[in-house]
C-alpha atoms as a PDB file:
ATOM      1  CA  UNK A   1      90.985  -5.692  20.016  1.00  0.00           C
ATOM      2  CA  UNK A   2      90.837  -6.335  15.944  1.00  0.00           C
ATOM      3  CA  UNK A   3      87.812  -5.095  14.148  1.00  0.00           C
ATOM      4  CA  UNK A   4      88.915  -5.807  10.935  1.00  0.00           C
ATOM      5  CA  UNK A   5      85.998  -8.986  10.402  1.00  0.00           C
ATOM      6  CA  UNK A   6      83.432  -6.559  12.204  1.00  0.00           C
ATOM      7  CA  UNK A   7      84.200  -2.912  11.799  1.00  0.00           C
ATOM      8  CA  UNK A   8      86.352  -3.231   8.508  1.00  0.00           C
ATOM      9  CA  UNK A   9      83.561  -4.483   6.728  1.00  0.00           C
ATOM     10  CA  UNK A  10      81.469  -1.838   7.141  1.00  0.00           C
ATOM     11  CA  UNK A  11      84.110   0.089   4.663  1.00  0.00           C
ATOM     12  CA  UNK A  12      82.366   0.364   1.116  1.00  0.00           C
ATOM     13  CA  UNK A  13      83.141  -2.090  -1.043  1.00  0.00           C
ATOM     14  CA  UNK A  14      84.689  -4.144   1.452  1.00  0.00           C
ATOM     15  CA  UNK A  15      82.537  -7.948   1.470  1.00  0.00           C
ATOM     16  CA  UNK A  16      83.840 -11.172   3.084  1.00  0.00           C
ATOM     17  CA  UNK A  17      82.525 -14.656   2.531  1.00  0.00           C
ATOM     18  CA  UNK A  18      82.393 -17.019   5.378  1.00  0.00           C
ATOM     19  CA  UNK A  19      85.064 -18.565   4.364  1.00  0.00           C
ATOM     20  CA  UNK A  20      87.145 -16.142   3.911  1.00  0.00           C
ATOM     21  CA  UNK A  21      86.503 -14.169   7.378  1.00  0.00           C
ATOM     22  CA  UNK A  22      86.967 -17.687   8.719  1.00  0.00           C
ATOM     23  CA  UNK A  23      90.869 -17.287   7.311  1.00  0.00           C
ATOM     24  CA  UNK A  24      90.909 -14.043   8.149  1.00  0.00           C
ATOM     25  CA  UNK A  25      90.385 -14.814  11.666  1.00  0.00           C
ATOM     26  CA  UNK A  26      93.250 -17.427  11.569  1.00  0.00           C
ATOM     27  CA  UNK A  27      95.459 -15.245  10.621  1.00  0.00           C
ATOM     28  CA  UNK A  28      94.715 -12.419  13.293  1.00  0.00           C
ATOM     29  CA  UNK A  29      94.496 -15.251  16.190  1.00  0.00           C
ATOM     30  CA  UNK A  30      97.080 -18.037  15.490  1.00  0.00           C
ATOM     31  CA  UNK A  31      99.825 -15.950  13.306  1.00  0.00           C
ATOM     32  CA  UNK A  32      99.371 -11.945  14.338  1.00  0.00           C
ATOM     33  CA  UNK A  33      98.972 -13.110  18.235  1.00  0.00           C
ATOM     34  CA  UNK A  34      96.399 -10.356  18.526  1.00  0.00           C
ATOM     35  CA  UNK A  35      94.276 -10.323  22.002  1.00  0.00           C
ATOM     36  CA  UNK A  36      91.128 -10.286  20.689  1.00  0.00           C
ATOM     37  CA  UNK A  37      88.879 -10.023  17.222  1.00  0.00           C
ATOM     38  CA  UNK A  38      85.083  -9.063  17.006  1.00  0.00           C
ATOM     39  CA  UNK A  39      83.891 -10.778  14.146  1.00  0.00           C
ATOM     40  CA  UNK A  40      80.156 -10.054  13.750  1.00  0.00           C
ATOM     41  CA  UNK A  41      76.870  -8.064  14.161  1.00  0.00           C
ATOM     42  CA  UNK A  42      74.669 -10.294  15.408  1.00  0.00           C
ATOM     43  CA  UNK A  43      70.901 -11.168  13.267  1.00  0.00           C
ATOM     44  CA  UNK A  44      72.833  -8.960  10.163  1.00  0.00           C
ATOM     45  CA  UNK A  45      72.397 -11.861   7.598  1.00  0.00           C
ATOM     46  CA  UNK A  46      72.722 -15.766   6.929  1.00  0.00           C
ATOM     47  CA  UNK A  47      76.420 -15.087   5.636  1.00  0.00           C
ATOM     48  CA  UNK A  48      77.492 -13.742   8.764  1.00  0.00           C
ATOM     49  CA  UNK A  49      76.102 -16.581  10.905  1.00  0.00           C
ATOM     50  CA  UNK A  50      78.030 -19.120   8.663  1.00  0.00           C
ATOM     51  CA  UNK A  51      81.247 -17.030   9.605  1.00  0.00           C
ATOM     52  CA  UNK A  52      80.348 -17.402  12.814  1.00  0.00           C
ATOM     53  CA  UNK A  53      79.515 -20.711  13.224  1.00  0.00           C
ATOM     54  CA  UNK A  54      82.695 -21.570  11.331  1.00  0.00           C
ATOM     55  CA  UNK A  55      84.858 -19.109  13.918  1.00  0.00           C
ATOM     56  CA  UNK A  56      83.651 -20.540  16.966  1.00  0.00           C
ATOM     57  CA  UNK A  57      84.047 -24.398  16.104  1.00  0.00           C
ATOM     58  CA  UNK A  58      87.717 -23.483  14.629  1.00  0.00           C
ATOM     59  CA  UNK A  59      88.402 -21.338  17.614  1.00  0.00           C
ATOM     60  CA  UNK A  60      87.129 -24.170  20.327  1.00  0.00           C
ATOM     61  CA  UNK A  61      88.958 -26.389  18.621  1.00  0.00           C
ATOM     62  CA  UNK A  62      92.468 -24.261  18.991  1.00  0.00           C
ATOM     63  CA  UNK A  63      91.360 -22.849  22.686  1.00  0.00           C
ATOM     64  CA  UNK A  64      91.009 -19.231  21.133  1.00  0.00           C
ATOM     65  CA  UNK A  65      87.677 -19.238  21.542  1.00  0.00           C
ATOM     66  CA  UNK A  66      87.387 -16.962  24.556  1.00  0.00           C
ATOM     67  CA  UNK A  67      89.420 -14.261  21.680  1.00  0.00           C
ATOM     68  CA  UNK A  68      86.438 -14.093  20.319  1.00  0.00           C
ATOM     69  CA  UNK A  69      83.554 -11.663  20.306  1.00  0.00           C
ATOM     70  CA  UNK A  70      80.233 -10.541  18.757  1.00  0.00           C
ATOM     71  CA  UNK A  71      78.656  -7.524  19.015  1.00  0.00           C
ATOM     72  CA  UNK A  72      75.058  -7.855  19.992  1.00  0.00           C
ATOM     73  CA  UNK A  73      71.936  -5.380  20.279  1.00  0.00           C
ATOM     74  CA  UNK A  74      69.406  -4.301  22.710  1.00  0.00           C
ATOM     75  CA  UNK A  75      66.530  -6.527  21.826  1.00  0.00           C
ATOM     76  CA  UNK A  76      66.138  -8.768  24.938  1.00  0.00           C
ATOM     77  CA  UNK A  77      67.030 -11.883  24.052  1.00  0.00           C
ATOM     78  CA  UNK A  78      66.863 -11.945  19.426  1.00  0.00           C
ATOM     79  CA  UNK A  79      70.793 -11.192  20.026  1.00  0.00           C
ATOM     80  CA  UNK A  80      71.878 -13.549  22.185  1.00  0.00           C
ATOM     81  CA  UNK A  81      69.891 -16.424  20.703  1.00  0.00           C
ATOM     82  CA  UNK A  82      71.636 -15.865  17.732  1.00  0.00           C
ATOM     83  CA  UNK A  83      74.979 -15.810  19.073  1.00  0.00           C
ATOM     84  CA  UNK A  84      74.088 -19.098  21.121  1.00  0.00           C
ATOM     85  CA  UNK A  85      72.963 -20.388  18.282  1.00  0.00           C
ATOM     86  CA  UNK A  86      76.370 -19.735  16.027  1.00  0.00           C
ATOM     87  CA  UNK A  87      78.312 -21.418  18.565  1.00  0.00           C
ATOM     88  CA  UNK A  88      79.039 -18.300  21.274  1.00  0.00           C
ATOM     89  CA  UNK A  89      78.552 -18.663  24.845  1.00  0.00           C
ATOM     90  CA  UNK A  90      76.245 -16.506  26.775  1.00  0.00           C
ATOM     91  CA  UNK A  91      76.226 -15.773  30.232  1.00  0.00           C
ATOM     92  CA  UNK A  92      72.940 -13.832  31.491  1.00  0.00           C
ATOM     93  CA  UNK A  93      74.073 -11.881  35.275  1.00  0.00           C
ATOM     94  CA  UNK A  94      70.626 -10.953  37.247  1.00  0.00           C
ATOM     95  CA  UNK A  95      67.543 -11.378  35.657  1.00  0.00           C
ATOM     96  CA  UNK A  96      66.709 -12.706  32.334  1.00  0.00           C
ATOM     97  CA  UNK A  97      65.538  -9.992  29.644  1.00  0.00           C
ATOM     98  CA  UNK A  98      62.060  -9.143  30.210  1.00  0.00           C
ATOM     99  CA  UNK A  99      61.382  -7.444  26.731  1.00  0.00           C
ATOM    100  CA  UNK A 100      61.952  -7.942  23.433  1.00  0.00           C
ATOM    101  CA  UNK A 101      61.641  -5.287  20.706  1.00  0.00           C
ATOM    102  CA  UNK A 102      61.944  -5.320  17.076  1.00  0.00           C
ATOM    103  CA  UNK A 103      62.077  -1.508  15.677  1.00  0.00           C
ATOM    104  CA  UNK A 104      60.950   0.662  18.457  1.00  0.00           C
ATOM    105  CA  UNK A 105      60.046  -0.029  22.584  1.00  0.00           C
ATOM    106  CA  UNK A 106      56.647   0.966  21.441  1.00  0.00           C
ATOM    107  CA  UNK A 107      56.286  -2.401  19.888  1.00  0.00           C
ATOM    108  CA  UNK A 108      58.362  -4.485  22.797  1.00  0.00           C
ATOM    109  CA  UNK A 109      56.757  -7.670  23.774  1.00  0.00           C
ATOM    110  CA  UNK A 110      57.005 -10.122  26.864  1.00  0.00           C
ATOM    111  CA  UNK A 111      61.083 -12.376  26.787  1.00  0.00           C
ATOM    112  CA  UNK A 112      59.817 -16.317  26.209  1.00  0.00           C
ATOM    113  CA  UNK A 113      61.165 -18.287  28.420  1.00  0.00           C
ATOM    114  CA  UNK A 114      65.014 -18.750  28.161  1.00  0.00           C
ATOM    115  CA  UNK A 115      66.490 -22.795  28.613  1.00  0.00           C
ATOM    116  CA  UNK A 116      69.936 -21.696  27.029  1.00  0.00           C
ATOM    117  CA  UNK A 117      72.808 -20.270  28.262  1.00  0.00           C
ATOM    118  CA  UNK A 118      73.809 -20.030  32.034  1.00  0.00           C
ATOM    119  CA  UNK A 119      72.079 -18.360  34.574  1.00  0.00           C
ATOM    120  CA  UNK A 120      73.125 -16.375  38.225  1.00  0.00           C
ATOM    121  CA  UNK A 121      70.395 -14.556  39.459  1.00  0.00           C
ATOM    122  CA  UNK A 122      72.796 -13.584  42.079  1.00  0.00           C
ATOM    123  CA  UNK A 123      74.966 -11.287  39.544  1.00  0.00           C
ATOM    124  CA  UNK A 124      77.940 -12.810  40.903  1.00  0.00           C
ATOM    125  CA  UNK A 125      81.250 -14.581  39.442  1.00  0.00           C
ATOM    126  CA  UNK A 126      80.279 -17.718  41.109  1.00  0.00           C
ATOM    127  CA  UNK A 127      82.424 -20.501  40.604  1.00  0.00           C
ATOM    128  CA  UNK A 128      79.798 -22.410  38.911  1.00  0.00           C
ATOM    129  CA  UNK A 129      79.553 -19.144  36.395  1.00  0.00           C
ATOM    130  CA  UNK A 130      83.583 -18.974  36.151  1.00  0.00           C
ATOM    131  CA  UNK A 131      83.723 -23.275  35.072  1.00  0.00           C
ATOM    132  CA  UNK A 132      81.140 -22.158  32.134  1.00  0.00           C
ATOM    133  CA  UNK A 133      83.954 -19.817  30.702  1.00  0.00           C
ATOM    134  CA  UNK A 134      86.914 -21.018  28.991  1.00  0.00           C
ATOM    135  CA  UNK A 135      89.778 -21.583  30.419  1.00  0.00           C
ATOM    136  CA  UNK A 136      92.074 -18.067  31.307  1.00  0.00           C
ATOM    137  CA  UNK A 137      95.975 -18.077  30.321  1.00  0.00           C
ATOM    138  CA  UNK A 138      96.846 -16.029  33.784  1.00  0.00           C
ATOM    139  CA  UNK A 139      94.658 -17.496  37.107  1.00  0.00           C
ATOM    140  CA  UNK A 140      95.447 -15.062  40.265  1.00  0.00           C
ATOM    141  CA  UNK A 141      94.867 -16.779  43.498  1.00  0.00           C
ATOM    142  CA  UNK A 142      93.115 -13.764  44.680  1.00  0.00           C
ATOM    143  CA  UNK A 143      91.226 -11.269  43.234  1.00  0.00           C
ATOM    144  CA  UNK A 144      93.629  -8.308  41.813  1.00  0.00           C
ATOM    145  CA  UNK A 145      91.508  -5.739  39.829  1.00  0.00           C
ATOM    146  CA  UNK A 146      94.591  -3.064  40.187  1.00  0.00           C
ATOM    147  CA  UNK A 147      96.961  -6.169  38.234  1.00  0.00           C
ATOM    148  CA  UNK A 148      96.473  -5.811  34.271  1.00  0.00           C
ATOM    149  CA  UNK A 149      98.374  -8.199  31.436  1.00  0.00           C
ATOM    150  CA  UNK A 150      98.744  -8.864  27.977  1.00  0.00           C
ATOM    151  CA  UNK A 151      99.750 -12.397  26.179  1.00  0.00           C
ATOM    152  CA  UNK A 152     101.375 -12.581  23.623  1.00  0.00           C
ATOM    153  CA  UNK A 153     102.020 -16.548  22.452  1.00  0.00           C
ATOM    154  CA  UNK A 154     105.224 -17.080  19.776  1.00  0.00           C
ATOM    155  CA  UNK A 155     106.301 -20.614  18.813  1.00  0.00           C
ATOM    156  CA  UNK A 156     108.969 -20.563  21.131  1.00  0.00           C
ATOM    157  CA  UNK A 157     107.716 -18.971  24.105  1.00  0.00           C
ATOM    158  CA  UNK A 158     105.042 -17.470  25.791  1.00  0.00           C
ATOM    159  CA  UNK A 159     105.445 -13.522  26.462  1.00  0.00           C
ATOM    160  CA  UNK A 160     103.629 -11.892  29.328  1.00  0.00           C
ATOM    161  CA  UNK A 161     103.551  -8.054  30.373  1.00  0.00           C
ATOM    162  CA  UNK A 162     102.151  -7.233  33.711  1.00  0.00           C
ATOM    163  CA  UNK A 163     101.578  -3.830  35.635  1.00  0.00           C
ATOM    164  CA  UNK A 164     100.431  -2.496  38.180  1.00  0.00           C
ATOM    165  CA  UNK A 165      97.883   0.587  37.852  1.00  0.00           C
ATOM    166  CA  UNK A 166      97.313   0.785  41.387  1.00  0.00           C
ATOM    167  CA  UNK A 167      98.932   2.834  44.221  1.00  0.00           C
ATOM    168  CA  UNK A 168      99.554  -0.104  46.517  1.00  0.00           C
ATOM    169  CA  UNK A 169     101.754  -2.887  46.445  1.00  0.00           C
ATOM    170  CA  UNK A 170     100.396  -6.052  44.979  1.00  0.00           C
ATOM    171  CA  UNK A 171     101.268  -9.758  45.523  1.00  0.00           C
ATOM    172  CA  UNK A 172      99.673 -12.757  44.689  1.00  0.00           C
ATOM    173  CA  UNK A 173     100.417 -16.752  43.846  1.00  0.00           C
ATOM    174  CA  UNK A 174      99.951 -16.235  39.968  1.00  0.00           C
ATOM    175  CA  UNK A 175      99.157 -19.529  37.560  1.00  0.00           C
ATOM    176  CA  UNK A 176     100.967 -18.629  33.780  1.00  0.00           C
ATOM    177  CA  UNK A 177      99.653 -20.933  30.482  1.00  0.00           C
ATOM    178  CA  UNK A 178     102.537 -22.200  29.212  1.00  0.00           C
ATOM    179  CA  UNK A 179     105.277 -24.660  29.512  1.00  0.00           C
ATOM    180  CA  UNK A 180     109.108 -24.298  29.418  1.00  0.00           C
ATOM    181  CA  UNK A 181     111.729 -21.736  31.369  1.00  0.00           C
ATOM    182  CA  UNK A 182     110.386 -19.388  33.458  1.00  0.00           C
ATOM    183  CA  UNK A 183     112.125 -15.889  33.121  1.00  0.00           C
ATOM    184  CA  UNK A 184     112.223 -12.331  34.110  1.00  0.00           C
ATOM    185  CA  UNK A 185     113.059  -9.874  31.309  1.00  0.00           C
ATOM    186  CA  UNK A 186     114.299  -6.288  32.813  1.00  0.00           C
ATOM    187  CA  UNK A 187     113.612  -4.015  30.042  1.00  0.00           C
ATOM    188  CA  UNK A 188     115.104  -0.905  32.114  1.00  0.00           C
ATOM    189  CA  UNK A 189     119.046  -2.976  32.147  1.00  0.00           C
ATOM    190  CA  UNK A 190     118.372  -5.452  29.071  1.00  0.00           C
ATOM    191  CA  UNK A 191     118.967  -8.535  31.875  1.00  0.00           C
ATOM    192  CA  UNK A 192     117.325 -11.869  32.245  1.00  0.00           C
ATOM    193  CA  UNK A 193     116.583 -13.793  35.191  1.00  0.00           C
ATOM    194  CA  UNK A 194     115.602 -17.251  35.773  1.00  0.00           C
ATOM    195  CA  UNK A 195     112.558 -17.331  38.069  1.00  0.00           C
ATOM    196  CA  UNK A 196     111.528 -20.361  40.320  1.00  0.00           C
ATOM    197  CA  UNK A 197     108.752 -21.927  39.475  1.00  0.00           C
ATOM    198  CA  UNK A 198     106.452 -22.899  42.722  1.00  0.00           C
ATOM    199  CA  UNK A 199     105.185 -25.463  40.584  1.00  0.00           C
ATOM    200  CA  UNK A 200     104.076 -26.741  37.016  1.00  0.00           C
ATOM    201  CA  UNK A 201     101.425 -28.955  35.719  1.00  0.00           C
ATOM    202  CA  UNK A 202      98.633 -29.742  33.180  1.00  0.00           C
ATOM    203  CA  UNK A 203      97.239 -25.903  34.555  1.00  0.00           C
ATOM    204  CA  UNK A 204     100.326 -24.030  33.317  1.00  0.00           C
ATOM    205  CA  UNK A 205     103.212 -22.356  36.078  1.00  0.00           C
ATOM    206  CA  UNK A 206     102.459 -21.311  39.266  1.00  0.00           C
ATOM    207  CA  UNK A 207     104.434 -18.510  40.710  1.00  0.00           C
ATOM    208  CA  UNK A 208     104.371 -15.733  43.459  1.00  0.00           C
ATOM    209  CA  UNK A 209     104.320 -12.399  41.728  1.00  0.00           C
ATOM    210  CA  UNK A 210     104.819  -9.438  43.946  1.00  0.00           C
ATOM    211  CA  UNK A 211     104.380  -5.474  42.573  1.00  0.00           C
ATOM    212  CA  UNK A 212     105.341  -2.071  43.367  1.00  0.00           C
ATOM    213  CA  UNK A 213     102.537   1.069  42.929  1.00  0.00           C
ATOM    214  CA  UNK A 214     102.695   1.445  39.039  1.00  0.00           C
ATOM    215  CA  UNK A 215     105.484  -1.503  38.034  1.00  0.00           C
ATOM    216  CA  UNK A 216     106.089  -3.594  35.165  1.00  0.00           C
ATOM    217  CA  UNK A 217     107.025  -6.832  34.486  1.00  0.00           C
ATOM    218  CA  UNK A 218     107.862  -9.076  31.561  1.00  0.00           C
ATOM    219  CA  UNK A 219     107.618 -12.553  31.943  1.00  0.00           C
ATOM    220  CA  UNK A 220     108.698 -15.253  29.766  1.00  0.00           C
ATOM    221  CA  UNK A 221     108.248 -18.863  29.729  1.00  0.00           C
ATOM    222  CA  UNK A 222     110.641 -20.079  26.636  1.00  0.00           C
ATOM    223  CA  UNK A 223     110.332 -23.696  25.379  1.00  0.00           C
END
């Protein structure tokens, strides 16, 4: 993850207009490829809610949006109105926040009443929580906490690295983003593989992936 637009800034003498943090993040999403950029401290000023704002609506526009994150503070719900309120998406797992301080807990008062946002009071990944997120570029049939990626999305292809942290064997139907060739890169011999695809659509490529304890695998879909 990029803190450059978050972190960075913190540097003396280091100051970004919105504008400028909005081509900032441009360049760190759409031409670096980078996995994901925090952009902001949430309730730090009027500036950095313009950035913001101007982030999210570029970044839903281009599906990077879920790239995209804000760091927040414990202060019941100030944070995460703000955020909502720039354009982010908040998700609240359990129970609502039931206090809200300003300076110390001392001075915490009762949460109002919170009509934004989603809600699972189960704490769950419901599917009805999962539909309020955007979209993800690798969709596993099953759950596989043990399977870990990266994306990385050129002009002429989509590159994916997978392994396996686990000590058993995984295997699962696996749906890519991405349309074109679907191939297997063997970065032990150098060789590439076609790979058949089980099926493509509007979703991306579907394919069965199947892993050793502790393998890797590049996959490539080239256009």
């Amino acid at each position: 993850m990029d803190t450059t637009l978050r972190d960075g800034e913190q540097t003396q003498g280091v100051s970004y207009t919105p504008l400028e943090k909005l081509h900032i993040a441009k360049l760190l999403l759409r031409d670096l490829k980078v996995d994901r950029i925090e952009v902001a401290s949430a309730r730090v000023s009027s500036g950095e809610f313009e950035a913001l704002t101007k982030i999210t609506d570029w970044a839903r526009h281009n599906n990077l949006h879920r790239k995209v994150e804000v760091l927040g503070f414990v202060d019941g719900d100030i944070s995460l109105n703000w955020i909502n309120d720039a354009g982010g998406k908040v998700i609240f797992m359990g129970n609502h926040p039931a206090l809200v301080t300003e300076k110390t807990f001392r001075e915490a008062s009762e949460s109002e009443i919170i009509n934004w946002g989603i809600t699972e009071p189960s704490g769950k990944l419901i599917p009805g929580v999962l539909s309020y997120l955007p979209a993800p570029d690798v969709k596993f049939d099953k759950p596989c906490p043990e399977i870990k990626y990266l994306h990385r999305k050129q002009e002429d292809a989509d590159l994916y690295f997978f392994f396996n942290e686990g000590e058993a064997i995984q295997s699962s139907m696996v749906t890519l983003s991405g349309k074109g060739n679907l191939q297997h890169w063997d970065a032990m011999t150098g060789e590439i593989n076609k790979l058949q695809k089980t099926s493509s659509g509007n979703e991306g490529i579907r394919i069965n992936l199947a892993f050793e304890p502790y393998e890797t695998k590049f996959i490539v879909i080239s256009k």
